[in-house]
C-alpha atoms as a PDB file:
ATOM      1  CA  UNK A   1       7.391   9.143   1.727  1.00  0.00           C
ATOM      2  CA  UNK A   2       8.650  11.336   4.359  1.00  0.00           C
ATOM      3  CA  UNK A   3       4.933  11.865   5.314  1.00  0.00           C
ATOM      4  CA  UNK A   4       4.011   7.954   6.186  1.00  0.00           C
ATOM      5  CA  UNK A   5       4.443   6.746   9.157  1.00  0.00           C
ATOM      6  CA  UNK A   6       7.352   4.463  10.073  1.00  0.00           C
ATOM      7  CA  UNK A   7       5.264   2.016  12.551  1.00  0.00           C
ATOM      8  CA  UNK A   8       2.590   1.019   9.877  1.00  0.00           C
ATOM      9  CA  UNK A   9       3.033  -1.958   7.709  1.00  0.00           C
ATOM     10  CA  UNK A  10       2.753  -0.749   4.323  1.00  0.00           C
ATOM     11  CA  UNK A  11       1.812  -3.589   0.893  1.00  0.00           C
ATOM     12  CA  UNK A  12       3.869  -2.235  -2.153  1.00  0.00           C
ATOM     13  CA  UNK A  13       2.216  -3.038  -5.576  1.00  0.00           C
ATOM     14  CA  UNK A  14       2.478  -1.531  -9.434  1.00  0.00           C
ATOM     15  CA  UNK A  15       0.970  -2.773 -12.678  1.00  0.00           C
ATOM     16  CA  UNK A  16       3.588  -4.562 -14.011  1.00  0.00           C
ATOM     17  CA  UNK A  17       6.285  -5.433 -11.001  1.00  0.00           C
ATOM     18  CA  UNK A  18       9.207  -3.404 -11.966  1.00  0.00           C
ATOM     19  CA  UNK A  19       8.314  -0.168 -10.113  1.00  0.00           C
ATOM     20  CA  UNK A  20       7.381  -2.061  -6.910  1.00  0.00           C
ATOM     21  CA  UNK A  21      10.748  -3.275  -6.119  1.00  0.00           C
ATOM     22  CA  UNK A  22      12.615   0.343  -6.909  1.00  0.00           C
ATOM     23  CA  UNK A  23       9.772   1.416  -3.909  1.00  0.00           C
ATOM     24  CA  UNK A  24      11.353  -1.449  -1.556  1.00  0.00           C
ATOM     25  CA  UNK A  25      14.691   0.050  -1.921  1.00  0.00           C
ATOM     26  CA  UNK A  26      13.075   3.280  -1.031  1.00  0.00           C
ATOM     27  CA  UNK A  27      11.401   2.095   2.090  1.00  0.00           C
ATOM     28  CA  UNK A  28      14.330  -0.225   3.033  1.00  0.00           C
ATOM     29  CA  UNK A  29      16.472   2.829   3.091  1.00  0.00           C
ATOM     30  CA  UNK A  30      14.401   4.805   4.551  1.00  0.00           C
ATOM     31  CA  UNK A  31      14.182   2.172   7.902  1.00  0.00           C
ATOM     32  CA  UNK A  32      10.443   1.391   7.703  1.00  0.00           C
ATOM     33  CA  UNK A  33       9.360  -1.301  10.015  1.00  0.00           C
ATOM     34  CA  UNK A  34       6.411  -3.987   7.928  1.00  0.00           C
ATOM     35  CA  UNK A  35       6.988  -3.624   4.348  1.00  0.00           C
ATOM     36  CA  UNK A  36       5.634  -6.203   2.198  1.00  0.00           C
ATOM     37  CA  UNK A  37       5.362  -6.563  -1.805  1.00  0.00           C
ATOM     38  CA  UNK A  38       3.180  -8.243  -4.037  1.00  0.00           C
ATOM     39  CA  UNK A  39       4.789 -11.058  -5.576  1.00  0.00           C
ATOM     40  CA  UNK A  40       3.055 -10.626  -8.589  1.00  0.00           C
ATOM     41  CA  UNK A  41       1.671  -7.821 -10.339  1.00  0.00           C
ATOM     42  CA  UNK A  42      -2.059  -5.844 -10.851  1.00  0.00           C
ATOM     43  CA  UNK A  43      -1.748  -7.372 -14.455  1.00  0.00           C
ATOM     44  CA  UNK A  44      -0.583 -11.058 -13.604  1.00  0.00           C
ATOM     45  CA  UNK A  45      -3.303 -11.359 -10.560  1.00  0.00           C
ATOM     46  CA  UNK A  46      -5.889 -10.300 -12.949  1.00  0.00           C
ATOM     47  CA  UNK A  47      -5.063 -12.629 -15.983  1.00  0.00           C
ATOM     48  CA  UNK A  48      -5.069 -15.088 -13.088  1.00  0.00           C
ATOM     49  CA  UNK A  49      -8.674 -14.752 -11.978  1.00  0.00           C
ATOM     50  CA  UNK A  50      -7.440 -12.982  -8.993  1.00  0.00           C
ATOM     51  CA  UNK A  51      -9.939  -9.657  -8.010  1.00  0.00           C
ATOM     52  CA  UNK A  52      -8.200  -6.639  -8.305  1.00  0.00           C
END
């Protein structure tokens, strides 16, 4: 993470949801500016019809 830039706004996402959230701590501690997760996971949006 040290590598990505602080200024971007970033869109955290995993398969299943649990790993996504540990990665907000991350960036939260780290003091990264836009940081937005998925409120659902890869698996959820695509039981859901969504396009993945």
């Amino acid at each position: 993470m040290n590598d990505l830039d602080k200024s971007k706004t970033y869109l955290v996402y995993c398969q299943s949801g649990h790993r996504s959230g540990s990665a907000m701590e991350n960036f939260q501690q780290l003091k990264f500016g836009l940081v937005y997760n998925l409120l659902r996971s890869i698996n959820s949006r695509r039981s859901e019809g969504f396009p993945v």
